[in-house]
PDB file of N, CA and C in Angstrom:
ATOM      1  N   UNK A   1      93.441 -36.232 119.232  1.00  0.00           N
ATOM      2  CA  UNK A   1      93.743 -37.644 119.245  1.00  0.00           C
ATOM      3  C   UNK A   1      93.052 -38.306 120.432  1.00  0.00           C
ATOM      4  N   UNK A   2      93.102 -39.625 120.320  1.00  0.00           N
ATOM      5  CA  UNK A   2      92.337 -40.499 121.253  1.00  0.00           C
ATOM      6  C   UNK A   2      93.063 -41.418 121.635  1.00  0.00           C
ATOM      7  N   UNK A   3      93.188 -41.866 122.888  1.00  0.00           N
ATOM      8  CA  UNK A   3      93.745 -43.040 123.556  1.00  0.00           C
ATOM      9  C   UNK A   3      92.736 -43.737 124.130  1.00  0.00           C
ATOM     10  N   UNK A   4      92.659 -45.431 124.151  1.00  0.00           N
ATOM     11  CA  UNK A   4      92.050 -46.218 125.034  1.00  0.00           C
ATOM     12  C   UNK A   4      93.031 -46.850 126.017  1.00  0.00           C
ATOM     13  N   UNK A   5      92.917 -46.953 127.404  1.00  0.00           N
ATOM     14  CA  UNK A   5      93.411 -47.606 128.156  1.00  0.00           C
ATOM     15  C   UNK A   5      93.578 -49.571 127.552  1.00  0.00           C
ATOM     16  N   UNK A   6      94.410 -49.962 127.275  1.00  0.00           N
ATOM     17  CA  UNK A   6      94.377 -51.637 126.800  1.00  0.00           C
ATOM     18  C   UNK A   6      94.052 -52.564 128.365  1.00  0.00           C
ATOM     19  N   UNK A   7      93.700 -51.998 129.520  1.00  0.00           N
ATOM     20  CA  UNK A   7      93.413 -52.388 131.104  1.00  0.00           C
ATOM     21  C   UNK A   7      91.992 -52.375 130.848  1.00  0.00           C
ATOM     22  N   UNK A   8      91.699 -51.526 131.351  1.00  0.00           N
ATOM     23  CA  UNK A   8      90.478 -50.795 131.182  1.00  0.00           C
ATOM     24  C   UNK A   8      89.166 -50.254 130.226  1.00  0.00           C
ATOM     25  N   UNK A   9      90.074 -49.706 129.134  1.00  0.00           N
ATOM     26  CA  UNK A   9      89.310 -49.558 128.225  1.00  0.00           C
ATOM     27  C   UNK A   9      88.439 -48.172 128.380  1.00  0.00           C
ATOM     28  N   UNK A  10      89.246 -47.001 128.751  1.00  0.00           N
ATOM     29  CA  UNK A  10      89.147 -45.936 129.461  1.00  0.00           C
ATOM     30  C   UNK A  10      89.312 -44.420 128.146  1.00  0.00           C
ATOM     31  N   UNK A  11      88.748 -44.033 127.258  1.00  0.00           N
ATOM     32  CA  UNK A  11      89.201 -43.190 126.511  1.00  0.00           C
ATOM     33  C   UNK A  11      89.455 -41.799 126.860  1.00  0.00           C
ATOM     34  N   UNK A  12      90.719 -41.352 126.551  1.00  0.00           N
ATOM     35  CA  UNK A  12      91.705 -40.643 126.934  1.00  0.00           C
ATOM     36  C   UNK A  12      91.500 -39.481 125.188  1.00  0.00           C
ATOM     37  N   UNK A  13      91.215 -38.284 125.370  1.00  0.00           N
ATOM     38  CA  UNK A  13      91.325 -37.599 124.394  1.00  0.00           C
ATOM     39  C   UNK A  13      92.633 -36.829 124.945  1.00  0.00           C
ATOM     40  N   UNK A  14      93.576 -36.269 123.942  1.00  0.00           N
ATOM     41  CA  UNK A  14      94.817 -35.295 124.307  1.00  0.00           C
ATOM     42  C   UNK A  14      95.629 -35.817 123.123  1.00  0.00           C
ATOM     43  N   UNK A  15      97.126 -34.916 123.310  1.00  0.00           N
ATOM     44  CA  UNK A  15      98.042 -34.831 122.307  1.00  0.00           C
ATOM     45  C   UNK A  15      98.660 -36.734 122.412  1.00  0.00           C
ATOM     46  N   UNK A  16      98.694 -36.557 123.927  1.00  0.00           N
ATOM     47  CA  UNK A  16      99.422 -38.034 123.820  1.00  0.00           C
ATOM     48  C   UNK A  16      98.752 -38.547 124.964  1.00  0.00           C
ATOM     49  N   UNK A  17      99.331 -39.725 124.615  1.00  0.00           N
ATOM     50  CA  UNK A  17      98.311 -40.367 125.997  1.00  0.00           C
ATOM     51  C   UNK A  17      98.679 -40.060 127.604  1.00  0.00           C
ATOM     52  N   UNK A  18      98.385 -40.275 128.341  1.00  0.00           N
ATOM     53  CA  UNK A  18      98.526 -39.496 130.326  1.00  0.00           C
ATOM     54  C   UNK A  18      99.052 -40.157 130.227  1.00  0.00           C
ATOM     55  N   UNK A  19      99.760 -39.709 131.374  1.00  0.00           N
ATOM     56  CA  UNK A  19     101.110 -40.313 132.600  1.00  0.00           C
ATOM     57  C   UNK A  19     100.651 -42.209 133.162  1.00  0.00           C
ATOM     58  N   UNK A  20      99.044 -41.723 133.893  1.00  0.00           N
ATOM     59  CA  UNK A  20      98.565 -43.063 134.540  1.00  0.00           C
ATOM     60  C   UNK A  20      97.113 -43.059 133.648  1.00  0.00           C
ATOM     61  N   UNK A  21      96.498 -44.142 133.686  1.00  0.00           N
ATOM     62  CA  UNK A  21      94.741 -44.167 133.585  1.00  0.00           C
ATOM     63  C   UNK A  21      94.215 -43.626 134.737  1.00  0.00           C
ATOM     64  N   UNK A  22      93.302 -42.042 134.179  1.00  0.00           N
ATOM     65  CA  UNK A  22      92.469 -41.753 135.336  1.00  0.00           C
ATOM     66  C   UNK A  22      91.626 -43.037 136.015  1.00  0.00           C
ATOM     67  N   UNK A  23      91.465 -43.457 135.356  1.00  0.00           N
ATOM     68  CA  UNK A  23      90.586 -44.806 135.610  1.00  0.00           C
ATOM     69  C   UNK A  23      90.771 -45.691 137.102  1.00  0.00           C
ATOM     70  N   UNK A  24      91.996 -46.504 135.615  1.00  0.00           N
ATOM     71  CA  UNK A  24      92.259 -47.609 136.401  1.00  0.00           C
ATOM     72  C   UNK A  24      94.211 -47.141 136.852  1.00  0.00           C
ATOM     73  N   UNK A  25      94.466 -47.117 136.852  1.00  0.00           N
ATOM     74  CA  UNK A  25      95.973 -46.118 137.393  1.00  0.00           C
ATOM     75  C   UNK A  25      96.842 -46.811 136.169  1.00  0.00           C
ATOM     76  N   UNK A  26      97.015 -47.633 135.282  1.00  0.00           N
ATOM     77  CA  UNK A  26      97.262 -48.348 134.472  1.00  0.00           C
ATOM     78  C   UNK A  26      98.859 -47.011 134.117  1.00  0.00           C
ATOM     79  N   UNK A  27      99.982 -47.464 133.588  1.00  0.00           N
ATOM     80  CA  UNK A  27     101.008 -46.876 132.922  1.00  0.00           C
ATOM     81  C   UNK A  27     100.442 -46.435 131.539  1.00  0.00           C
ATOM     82  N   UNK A  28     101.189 -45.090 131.150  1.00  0.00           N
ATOM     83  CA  UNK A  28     101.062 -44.715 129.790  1.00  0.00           C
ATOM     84  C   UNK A  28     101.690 -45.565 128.610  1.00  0.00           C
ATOM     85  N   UNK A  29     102.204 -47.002 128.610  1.00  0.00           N
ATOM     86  CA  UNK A  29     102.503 -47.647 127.795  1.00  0.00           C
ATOM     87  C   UNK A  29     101.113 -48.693 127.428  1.00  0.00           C
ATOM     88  N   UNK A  30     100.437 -48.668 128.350  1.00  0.00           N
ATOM     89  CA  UNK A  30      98.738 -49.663 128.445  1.00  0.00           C
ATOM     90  C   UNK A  30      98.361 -49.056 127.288  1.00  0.00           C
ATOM     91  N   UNK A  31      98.249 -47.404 127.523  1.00  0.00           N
ATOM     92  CA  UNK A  31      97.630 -46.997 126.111  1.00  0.00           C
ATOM     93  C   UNK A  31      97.812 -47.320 124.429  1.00  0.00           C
ATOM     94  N   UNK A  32      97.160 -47.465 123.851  1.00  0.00           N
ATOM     95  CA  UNK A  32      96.676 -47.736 122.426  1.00  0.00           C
ATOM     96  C   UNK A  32      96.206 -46.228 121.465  1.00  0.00           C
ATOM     97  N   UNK A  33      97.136 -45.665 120.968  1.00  0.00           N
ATOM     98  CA  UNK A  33      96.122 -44.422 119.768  1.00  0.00           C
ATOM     99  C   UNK A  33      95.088 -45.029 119.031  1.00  0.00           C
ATOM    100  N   UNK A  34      94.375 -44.208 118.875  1.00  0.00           N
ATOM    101  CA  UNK A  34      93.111 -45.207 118.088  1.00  0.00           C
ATOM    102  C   UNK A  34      93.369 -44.350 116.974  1.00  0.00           C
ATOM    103  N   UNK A  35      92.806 -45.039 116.117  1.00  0.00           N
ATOM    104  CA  UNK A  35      92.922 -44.571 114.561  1.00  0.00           C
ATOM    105  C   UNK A  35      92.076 -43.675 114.366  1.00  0.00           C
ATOM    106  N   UNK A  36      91.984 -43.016 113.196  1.00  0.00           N
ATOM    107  CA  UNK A  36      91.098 -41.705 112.862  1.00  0.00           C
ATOM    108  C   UNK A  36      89.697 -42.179 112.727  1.00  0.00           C
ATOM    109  N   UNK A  37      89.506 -43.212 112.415  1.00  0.00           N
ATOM    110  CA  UNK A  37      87.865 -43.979 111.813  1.00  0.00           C
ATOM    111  C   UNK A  37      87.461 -44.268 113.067  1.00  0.00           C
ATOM    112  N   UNK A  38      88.341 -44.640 114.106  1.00  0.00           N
ATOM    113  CA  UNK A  38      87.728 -44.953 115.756  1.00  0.00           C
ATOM    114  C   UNK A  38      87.436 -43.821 116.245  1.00  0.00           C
ATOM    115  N   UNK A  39      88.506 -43.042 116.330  1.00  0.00           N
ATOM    116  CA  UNK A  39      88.153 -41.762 117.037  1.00  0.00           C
ATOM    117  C   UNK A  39      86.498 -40.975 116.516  1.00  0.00           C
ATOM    118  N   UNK A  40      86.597 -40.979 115.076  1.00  0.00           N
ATOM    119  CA  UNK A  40      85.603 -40.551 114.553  1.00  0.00           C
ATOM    120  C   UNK A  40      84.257 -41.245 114.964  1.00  0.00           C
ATOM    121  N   UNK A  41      84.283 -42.833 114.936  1.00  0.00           N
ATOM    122  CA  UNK A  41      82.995 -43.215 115.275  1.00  0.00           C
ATOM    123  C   UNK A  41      82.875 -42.970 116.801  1.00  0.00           C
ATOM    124  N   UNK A  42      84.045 -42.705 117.714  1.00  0.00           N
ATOM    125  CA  UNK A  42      83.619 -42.759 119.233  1.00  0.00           C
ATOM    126  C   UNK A  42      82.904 -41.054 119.486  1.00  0.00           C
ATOM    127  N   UNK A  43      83.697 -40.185 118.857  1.00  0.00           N
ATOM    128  CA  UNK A  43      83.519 -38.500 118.612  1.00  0.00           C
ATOM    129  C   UNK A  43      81.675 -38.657 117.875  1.00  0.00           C
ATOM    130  N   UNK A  44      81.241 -39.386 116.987  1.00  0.00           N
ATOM    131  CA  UNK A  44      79.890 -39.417 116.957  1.00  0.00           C
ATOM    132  C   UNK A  44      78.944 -39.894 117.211  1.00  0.00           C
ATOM    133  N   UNK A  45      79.349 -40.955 118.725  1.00  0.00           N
ATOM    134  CA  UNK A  45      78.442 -41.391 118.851  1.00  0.00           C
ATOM    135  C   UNK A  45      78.361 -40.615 119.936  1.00  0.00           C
ATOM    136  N   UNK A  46      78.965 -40.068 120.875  1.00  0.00           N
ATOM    137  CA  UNK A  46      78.762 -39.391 121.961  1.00  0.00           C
ATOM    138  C   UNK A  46      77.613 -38.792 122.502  1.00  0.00           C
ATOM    139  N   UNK A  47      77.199 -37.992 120.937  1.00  0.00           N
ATOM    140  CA  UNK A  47      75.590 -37.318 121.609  1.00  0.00           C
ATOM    141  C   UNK A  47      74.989 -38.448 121.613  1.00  0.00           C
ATOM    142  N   UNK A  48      74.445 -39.018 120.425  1.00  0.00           N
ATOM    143  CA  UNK A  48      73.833 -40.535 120.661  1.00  0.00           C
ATOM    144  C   UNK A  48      73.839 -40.937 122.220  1.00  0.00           C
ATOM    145  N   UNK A  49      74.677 -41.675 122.657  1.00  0.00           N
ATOM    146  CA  UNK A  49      74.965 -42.173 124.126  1.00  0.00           C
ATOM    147  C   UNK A  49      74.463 -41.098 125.060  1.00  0.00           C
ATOM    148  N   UNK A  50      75.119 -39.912 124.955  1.00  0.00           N
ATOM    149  CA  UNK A  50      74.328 -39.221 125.700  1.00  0.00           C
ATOM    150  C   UNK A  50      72.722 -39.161 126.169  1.00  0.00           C
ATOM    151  N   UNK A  51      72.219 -38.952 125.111  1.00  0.00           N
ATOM    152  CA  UNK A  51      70.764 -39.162 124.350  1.00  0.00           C
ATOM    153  C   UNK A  51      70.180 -40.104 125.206  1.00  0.00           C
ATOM    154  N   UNK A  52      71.097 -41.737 124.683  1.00  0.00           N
ATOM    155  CA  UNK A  52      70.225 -42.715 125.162  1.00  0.00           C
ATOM    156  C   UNK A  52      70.325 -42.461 127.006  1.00  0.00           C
ATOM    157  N   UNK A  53      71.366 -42.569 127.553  1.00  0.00           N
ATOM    158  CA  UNK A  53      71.597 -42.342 129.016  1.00  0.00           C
ATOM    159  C   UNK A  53      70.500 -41.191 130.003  1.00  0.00           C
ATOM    160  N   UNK A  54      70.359 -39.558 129.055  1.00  0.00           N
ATOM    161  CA  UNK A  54      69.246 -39.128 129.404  1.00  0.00           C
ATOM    162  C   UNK A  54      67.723 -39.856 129.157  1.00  0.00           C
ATOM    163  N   UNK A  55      67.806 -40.657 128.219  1.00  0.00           N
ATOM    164  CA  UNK A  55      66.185 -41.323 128.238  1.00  0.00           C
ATOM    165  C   UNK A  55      66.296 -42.459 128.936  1.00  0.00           C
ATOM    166  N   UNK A  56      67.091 -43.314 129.468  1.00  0.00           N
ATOM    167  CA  UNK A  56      66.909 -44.113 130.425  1.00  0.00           C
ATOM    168  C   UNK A  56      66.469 -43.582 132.086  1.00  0.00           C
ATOM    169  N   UNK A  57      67.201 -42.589 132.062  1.00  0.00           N
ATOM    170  CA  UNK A  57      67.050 -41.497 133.313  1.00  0.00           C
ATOM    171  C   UNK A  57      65.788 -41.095 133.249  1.00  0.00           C
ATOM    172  N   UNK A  58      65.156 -40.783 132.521  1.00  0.00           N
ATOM    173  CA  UNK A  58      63.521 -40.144 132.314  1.00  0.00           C
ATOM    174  C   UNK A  58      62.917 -41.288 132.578  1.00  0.00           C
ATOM    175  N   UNK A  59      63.093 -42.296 131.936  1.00  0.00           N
ATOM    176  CA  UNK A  59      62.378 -43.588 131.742  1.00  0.00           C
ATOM    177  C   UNK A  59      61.934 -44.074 133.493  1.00  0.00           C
ATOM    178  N   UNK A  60      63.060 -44.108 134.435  1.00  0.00           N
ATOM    179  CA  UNK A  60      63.217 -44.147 135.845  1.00  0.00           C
ATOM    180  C   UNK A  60      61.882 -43.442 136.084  1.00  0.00           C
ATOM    181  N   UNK A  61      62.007 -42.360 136.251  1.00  0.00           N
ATOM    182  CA  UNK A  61      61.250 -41.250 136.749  1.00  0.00           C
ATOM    183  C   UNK A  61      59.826 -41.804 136.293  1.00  0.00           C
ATOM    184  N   UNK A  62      59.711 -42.019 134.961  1.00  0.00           N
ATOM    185  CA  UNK A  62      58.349 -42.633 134.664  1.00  0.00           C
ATOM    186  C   UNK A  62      57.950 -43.360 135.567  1.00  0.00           C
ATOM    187  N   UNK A  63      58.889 -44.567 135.519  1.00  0.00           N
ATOM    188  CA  UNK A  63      58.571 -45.745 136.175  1.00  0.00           C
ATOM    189  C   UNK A  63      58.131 -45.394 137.942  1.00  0.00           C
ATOM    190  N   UNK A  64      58.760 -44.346 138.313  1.00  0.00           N
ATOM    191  CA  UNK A  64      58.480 -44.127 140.143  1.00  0.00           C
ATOM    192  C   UNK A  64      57.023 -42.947 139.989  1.00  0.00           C
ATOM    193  N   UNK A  65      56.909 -42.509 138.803  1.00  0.00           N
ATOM    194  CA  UNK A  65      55.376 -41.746 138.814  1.00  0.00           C
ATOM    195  C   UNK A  65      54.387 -42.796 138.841  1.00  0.00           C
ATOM    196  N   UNK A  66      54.502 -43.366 137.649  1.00  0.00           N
ATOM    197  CA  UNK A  66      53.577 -44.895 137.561  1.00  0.00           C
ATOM    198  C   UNK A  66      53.380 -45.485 138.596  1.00  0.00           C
ATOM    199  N   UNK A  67      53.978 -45.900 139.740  1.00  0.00           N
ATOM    200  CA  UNK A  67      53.604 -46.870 140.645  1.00  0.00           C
ATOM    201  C   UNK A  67      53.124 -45.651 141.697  1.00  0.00           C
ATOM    202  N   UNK A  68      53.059 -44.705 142.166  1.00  0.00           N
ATOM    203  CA  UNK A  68      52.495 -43.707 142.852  1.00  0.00           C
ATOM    204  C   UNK A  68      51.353 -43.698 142.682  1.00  0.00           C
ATOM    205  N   UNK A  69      50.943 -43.813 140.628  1.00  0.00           N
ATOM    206  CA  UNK A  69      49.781 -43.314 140.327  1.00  0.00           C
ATOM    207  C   UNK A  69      48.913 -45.129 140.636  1.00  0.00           C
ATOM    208  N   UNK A  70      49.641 -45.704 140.632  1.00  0.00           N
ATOM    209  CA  UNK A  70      48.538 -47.401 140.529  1.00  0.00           C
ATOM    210  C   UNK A  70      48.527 -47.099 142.425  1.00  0.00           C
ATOM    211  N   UNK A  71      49.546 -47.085 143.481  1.00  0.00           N
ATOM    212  CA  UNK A  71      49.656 -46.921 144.499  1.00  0.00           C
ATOM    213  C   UNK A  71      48.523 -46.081 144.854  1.00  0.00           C
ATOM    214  N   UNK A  72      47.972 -44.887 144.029  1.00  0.00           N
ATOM    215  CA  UNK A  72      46.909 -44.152 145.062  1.00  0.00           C
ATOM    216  C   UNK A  72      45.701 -44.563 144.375  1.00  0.00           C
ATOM    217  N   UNK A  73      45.355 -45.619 142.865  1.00  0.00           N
ATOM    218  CA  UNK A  73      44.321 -46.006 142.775  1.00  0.00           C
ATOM    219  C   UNK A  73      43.166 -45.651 142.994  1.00  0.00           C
ATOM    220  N   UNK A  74      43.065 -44.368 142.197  1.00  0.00           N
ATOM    221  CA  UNK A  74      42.594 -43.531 142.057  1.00  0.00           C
ATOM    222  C   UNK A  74      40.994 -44.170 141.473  1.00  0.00           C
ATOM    223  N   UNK A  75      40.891 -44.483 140.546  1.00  0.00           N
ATOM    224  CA  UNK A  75      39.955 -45.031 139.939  1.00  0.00           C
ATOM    225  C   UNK A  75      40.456 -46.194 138.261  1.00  0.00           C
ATOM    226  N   UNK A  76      39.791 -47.052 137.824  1.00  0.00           N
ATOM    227  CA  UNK A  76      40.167 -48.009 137.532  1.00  0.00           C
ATOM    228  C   UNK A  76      40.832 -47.695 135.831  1.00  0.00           C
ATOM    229  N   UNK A  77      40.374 -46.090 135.322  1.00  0.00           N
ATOM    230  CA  UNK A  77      41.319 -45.734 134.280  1.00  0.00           C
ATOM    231  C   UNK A  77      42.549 -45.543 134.330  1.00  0.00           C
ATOM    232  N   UNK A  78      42.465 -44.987 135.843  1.00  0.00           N
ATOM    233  CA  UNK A  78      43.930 -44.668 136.182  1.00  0.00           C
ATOM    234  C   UNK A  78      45.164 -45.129 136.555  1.00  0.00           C
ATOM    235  N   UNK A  79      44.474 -46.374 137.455  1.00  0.00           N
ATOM    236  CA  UNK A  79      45.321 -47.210 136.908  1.00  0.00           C
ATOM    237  C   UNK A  79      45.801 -48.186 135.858  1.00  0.00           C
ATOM    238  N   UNK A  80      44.655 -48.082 134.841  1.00  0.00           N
ATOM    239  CA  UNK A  80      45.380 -48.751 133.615  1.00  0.00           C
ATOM    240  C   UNK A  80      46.409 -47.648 133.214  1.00  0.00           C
ATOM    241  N   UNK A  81      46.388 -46.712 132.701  1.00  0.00           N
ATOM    242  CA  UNK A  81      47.222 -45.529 132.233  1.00  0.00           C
ATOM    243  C   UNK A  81      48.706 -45.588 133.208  1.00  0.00           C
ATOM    244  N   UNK A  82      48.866 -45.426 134.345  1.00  0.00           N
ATOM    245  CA  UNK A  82      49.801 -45.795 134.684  1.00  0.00           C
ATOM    246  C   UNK A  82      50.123 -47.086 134.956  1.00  0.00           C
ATOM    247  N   UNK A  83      49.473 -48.024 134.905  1.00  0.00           N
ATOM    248  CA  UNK A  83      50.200 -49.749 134.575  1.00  0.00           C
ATOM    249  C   UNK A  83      50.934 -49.614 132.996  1.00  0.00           C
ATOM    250  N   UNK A  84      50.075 -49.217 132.080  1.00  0.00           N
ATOM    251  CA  UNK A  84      50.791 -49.351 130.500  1.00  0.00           C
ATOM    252  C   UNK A  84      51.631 -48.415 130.779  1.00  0.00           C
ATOM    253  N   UNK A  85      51.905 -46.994 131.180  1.00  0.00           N
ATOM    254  CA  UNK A  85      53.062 -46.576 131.265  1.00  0.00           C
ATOM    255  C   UNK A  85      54.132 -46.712 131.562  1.00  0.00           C
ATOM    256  N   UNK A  86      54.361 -48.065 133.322  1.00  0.00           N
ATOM    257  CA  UNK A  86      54.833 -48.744 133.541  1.00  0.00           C
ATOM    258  C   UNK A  86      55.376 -49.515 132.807  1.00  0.00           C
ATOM    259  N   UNK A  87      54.100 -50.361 132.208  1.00  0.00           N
ATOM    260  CA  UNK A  87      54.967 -51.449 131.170  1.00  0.00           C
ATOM    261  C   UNK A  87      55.757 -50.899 130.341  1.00  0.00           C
ATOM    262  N   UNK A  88      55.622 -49.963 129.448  1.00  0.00           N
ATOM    263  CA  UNK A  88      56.195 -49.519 128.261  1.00  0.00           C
ATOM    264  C   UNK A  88      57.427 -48.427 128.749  1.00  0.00           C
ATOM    265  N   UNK A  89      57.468 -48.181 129.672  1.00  0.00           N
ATOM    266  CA  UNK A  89      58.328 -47.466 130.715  1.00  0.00           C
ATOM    267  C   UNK A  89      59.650 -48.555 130.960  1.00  0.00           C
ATOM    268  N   UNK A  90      59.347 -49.958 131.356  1.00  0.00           N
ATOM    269  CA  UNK A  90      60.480 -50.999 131.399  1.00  0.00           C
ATOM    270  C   UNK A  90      60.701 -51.124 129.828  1.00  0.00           C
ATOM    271  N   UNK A  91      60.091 -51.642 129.296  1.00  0.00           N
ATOM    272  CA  UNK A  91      60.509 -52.536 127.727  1.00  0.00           C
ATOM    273  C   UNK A  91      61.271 -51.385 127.340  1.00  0.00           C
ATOM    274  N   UNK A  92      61.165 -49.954 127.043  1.00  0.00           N
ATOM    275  CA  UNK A  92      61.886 -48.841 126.472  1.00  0.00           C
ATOM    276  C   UNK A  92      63.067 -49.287 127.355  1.00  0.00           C
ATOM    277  N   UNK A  93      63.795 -48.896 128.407  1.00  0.00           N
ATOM    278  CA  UNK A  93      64.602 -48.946 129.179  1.00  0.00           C
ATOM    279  C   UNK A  93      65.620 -49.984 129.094  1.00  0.00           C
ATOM    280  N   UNK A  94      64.861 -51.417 128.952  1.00  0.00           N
ATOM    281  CA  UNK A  94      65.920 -52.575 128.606  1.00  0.00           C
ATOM    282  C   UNK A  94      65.822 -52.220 127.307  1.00  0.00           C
ATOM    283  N   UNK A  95      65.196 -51.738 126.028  1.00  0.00           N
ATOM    284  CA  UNK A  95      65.662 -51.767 124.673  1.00  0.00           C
ATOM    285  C   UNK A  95      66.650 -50.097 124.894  1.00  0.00           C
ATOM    286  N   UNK A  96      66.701 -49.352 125.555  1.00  0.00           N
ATOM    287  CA  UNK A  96      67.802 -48.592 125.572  1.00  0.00           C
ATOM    288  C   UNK A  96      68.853 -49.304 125.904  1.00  0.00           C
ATOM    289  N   UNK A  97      69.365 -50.196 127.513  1.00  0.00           N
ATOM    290  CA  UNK A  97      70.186 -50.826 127.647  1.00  0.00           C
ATOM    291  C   UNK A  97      71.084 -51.679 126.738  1.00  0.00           C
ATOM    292  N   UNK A  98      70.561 -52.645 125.914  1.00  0.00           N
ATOM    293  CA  UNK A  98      70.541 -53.396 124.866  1.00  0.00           C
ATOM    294  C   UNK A  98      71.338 -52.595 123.782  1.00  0.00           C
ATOM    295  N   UNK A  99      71.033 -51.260 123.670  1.00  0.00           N
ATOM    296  CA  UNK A  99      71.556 -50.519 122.189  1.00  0.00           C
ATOM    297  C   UNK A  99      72.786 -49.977 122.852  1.00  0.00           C
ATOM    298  N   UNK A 100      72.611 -49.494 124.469  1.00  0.00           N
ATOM    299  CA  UNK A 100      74.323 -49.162 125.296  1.00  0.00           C
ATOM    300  C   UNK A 100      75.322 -50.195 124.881  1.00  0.00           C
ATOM    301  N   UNK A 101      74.443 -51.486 125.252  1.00  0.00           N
ATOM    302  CA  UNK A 101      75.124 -53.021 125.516  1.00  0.00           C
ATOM    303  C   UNK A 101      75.840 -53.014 124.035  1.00  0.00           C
ATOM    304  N   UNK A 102      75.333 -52.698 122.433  1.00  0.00           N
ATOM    305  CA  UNK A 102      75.897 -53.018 121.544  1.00  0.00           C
ATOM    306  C   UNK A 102      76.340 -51.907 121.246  1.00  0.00           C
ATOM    307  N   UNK A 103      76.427 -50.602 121.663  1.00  0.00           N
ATOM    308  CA  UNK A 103      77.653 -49.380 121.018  1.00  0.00           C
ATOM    309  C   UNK A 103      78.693 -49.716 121.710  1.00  0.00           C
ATOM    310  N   UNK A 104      78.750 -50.394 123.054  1.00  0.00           N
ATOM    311  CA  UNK A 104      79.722 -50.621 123.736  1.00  0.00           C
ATOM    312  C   UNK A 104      80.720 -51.745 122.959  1.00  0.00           C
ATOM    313  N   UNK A 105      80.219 -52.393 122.616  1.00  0.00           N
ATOM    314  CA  UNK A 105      80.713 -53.846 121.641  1.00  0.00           C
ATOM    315  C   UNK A 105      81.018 -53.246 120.389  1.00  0.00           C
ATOM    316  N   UNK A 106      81.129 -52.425 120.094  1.00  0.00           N
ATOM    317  CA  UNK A 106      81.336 -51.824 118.351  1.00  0.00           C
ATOM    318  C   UNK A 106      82.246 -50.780 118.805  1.00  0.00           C
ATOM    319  N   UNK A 107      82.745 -50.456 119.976  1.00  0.00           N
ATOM    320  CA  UNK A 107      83.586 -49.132 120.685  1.00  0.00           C
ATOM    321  C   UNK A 107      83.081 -47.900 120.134  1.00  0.00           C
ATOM    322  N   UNK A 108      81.413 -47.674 119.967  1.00  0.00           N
ATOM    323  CA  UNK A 108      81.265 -46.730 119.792  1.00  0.00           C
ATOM    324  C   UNK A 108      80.424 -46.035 121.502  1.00  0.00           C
ATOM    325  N   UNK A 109      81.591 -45.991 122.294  1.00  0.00           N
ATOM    326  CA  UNK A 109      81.636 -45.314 123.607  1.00  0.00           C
ATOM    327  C   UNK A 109      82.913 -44.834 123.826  1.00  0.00           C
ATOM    328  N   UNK A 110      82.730 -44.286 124.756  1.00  0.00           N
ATOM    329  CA  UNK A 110      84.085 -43.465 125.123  1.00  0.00           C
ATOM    330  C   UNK A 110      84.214 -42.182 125.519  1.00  0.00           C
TER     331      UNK A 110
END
């Protein structure tokens, strides 16, 4: 079973919901059971989210190679290759954000 904090908004897997919100310290009456179709969509999106959170994290890393590689300007291919990597390094990153921003709005997080 699944609990959301109604404070917070904190999901709580177990038989029943906790004592306090690890969270936010919220009472075990804050909590809400979520229904089987919630639980289910929050239980599959998980890897998803996961997923996206590791490719935003990579995406970073791109982005601090890229400016190293325009930074030592090497010669003038090289820095195109790491400028477009750059670029396409941000736009991926806010279109990951954006898809966090709307699983979050559909409660498929947790």
């Amino acid at each position: 079973m699944k609990w959301r904090c109604g404070v917070c908004g904190f999901i709580y897997d177990g038989n029943e919901a906790p004592e306090k919100c690890p969270k936010c310290g919220a009472p075990k009456e804050k909590f809400a059971k979520l229904t089987a179709d919630e639980a289910k969509l929050i239980d599959r999106s998980r890897l998803t989210n996961s997923l996206h959170m590791k490719l935003a994290s990579f995406l970073e890393h791109v982005s601090e190679i890229s400016k190293k590689g325009i930074d030592d300007a090497l010669d003038p291919p090289c820095i195109a290759l790491f400028t477009a990597a750059s670029q396409h390094a941000h736009t991926i990153s806010q279109m990951v954000k954006a898809e966090i921003q709307s699983h979050i709005s559909k409660g498929k997080w947790g």
